[in-house]
Every structure is written in C-alpha cells, then in structure tokens.
C-alpha atoms as a PDB file:
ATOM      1  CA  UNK A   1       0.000   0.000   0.000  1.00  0.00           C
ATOM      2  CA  UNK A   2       2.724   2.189   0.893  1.00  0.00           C
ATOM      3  CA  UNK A   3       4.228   1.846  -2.731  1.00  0.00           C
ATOM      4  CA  UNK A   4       0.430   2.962  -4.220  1.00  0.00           C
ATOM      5  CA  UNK A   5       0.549   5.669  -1.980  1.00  0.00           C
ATOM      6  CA  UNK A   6       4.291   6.681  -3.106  1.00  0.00           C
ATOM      7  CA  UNK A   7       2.940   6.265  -6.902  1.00  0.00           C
ATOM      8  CA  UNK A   8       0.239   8.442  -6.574  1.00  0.00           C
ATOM      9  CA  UNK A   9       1.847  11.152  -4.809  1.00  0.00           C
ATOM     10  CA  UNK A  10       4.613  11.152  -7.425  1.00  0.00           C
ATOM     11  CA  UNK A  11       2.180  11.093 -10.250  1.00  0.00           C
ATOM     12  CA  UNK A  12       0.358  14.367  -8.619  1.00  0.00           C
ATOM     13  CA  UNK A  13       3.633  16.199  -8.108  1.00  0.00           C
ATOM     14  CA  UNK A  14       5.146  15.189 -11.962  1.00  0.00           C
ATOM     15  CA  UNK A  15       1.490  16.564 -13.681  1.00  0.00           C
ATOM     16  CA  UNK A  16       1.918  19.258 -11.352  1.00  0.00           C
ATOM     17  CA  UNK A  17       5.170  20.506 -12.572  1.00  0.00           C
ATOM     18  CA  UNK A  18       3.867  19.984 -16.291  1.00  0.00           C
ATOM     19  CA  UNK A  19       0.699  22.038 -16.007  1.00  0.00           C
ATOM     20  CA  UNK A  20       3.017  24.891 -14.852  1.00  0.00           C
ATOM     21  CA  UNK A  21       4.971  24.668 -17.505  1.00  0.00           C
ATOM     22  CA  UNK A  22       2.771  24.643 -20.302  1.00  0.00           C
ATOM     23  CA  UNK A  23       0.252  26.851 -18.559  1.00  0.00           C
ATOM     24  CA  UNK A  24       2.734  29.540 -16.630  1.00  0.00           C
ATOM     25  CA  UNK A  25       0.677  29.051 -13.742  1.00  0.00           C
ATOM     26  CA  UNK A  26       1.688  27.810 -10.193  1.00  0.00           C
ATOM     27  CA  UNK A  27      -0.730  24.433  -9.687  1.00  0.00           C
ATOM     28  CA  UNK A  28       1.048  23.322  -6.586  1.00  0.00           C
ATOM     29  CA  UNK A  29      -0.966  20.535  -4.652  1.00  0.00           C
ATOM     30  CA  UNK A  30      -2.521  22.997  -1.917  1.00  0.00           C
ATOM     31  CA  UNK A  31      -5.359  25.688  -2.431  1.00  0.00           C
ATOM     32  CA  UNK A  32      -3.694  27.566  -5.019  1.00  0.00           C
ATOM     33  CA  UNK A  33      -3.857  24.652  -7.253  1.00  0.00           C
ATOM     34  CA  UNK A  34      -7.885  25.094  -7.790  1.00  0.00           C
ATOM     35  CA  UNK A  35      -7.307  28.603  -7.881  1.00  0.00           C
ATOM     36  CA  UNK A  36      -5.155  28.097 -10.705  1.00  0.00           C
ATOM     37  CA  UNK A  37      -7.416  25.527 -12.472  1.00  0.00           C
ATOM     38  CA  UNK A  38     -10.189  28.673 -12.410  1.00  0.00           C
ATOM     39  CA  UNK A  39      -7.892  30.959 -13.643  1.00  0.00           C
ATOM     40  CA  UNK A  40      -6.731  28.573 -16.353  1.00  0.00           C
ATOM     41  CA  UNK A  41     -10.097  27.907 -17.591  1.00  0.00           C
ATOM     42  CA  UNK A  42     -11.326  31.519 -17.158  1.00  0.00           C
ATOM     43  CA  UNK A  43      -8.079  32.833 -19.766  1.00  0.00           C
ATOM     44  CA  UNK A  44      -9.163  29.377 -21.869  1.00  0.00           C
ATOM     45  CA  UNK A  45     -12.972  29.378 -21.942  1.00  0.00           C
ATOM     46  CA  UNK A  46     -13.794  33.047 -21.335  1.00  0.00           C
ATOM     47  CA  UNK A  47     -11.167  35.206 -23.103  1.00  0.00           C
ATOM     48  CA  UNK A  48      -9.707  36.583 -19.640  1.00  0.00           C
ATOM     49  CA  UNK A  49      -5.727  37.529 -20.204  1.00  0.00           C
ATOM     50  CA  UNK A  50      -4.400  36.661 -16.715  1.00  0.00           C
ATOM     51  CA  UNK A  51      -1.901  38.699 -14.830  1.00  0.00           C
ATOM     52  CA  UNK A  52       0.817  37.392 -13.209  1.00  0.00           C
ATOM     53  CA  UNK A  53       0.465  35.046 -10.524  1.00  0.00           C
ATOM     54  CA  UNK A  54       0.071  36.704  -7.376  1.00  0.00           C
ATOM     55  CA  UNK A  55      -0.391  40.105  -8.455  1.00  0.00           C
ATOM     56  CA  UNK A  56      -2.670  42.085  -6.204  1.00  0.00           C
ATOM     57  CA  UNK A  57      -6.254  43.056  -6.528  1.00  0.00           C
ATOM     58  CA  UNK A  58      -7.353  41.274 -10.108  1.00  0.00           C
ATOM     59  CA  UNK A  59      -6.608  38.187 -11.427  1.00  0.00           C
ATOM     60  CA  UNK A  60      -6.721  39.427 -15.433  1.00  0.00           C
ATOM     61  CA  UNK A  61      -8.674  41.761 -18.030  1.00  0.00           C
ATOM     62  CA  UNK A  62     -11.359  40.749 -20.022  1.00  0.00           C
ATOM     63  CA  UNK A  63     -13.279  43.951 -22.823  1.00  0.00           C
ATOM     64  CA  UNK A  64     -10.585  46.301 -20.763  1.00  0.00           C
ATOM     65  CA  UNK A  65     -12.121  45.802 -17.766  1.00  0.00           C
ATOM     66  CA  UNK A  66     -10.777  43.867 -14.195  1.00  0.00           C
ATOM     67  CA  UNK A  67     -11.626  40.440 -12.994  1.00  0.00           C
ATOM     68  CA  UNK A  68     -11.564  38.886 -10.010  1.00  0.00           C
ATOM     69  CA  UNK A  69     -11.776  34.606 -10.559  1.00  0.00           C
ATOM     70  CA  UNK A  70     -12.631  32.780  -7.504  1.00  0.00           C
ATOM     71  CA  UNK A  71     -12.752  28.533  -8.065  1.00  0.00           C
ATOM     72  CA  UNK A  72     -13.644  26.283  -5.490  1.00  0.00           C
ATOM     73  CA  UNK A  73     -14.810  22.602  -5.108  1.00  0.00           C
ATOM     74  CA  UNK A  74     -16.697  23.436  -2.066  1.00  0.00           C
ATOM     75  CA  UNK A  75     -19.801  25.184  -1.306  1.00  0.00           C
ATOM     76  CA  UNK A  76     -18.375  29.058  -0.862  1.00  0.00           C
ATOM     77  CA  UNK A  77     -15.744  31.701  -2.165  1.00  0.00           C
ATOM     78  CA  UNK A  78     -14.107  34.219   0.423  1.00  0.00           C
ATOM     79  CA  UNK A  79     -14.401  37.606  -1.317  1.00  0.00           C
ATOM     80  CA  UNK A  80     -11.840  40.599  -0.064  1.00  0.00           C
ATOM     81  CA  UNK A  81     -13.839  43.533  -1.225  1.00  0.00           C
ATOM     82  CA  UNK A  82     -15.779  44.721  -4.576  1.00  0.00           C
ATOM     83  CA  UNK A  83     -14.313  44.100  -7.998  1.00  0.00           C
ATOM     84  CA  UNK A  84     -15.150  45.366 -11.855  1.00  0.00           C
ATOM     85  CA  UNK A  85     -15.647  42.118 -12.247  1.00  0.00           C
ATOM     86  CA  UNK A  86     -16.498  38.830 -11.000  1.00  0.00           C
ATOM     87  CA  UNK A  87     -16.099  35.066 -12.372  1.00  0.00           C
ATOM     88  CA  UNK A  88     -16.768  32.480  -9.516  1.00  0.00           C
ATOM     89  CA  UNK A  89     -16.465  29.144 -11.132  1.00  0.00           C
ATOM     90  CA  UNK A  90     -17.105  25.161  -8.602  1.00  0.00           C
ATOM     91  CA  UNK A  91     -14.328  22.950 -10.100  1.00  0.00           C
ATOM     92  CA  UNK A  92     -16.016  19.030 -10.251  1.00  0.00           C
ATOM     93  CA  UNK A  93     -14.638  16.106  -9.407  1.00  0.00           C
ATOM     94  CA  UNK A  94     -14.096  15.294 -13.245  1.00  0.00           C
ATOM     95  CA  UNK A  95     -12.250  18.316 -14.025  1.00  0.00           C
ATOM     96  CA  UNK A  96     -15.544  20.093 -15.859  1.00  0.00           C
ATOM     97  CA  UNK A  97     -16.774  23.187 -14.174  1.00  0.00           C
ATOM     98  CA  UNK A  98     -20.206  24.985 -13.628  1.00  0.00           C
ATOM     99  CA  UNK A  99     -20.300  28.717 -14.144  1.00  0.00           C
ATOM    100  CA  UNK A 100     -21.691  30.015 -10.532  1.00  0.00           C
ATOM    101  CA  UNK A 101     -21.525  33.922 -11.031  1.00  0.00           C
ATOM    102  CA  UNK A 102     -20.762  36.156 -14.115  1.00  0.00           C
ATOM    103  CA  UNK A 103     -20.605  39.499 -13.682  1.00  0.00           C
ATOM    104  CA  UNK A 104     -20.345  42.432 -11.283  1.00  0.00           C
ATOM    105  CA  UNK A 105     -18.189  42.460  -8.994  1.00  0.00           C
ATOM    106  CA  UNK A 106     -19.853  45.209  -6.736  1.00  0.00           C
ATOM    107  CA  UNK A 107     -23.435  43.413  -6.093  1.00  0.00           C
ATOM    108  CA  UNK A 108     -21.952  40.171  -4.505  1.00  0.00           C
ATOM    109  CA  UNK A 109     -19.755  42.749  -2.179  1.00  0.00           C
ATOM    110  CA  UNK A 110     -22.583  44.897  -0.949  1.00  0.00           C
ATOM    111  CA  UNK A 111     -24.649  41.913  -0.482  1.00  0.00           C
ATOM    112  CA  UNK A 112     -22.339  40.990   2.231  1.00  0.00           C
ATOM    113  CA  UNK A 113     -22.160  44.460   4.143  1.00  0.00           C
ATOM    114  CA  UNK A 114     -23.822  43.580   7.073  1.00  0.00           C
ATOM    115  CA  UNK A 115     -21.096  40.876   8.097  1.00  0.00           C
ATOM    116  CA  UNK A 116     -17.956  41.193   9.059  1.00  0.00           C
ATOM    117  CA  UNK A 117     -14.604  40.508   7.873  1.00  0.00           C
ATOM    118  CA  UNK A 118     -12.221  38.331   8.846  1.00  0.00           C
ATOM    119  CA  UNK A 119      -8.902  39.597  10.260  1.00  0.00           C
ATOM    120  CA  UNK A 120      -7.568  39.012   6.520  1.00  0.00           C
ATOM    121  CA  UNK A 121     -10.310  41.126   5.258  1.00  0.00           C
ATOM    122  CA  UNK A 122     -12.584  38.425   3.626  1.00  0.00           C
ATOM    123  CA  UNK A 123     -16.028  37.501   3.746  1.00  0.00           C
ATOM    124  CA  UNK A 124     -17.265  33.801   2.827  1.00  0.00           C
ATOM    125  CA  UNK A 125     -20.423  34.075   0.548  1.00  0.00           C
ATOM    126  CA  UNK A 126     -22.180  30.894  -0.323  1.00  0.00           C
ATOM    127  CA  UNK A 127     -22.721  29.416  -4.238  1.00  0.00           C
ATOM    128  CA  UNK A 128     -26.263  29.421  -3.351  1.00  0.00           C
ATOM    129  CA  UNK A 129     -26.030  33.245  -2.847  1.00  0.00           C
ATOM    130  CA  UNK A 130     -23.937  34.206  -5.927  1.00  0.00           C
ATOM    131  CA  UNK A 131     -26.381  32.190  -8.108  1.00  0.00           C
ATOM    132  CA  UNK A 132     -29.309  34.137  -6.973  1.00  0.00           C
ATOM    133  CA  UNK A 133     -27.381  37.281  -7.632  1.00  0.00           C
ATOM    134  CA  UNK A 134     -26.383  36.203 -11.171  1.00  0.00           C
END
C-alpha cells in the first residue's frame, strides 16, 4: 500500500510541474492549485488575459475591464472587497466546471455588508447566494 501511496503522490507532483509549464501558472498541490485551475479555464474558456500570478487586486482583463476569478470545489468563495468584475467558477470532481456567477463584482460585495470581515479582510459568501445574484 505504501508503494500505491508513493505512486500516486509522485504522479500528482510530476502533472503538477507539467501544467506549470505549459500553462505559466503555479498548480502546486494545496489551495492555489484550484485557484489556478479557475484561472486557467477563465483565460481558456472566457477570453480573460491573466496577470501574473500573485499580483494584487485582479486576477486578469477581459473587454478592458478587471476580474476577479474565484474557483472552489466546495460550497463558498471568500471575497476581499468589490471588484469590476467577478467570475466564480465550482471545479467538479471530473475536471468540468459549472459557471456560478458572471458578472459584477460590486453586487456580490454589498450583499455581504452587514457581516464582518475576517482579520484578513474576507467575507465567505455561499454558491447558493452568488447564483441568486447572477
């Protein structure tokens, strides 16, 4: 079992370093990874030219205008304040993806201005929320 284990992990970390090669983008096995995969399919399936990885604010332009791509697997984003844009994608199992929220980046924001933030200045919203406000 230990030599499946020791297979798989090596298997992860060798597509790993091949996405981020052909793709430029960092899909390390943690959180960012996902984060990358929404990215990757927002420049890909939407027209969005990324920035940089890790550049502040925006993840990449689309019409001249900002946008701010959140991916998850789970069942909520943490937004850090009100965008031009917005393009929350939930990453499946199979690798597919279902488009969750396209579009403003203020709405979801002010929708969220009676909780507080978090000491990193984020506030979870729920999938169920951002598809009602789509």
């Amino acid at each position: 079992m230990i030599d499946e284990i020791k297979n798989l992990i090596e298997q992860i970390l060798k597509s790993s370093e091949r996405l981020s090669l052909i793709t430029k983008r960092p899909f390390t096995p943690d959180g960012h990874m996902v984060g990358s995969i929404g990215e990757v399919y927002a420049q890909q399936y939407y027209g969005v030219k990324l920035y940089p990885p890790s550049h502040q604010g925006h993840d990449g332009r689309w019409q001249e205008r900002e946008v701010q791509i959140k991916a998850t697997q789970r069942t909520s984003v943490e937004l850090k304040g009100p965008s031009d844009l917005l393009l929350v994608l939930k990453i499946n199992p199979d690798s597919s993806f279902e488009e969750i929220y396209n579009g403003d980046g203020k709405s979801p924001w002010q929708s969220l201005s009676h909780r507080k933030t978090t000491r990193a200045g984020e506030i979870s919203i729920p999938l169920k929320q951002l598809k009602k406000l789509n």
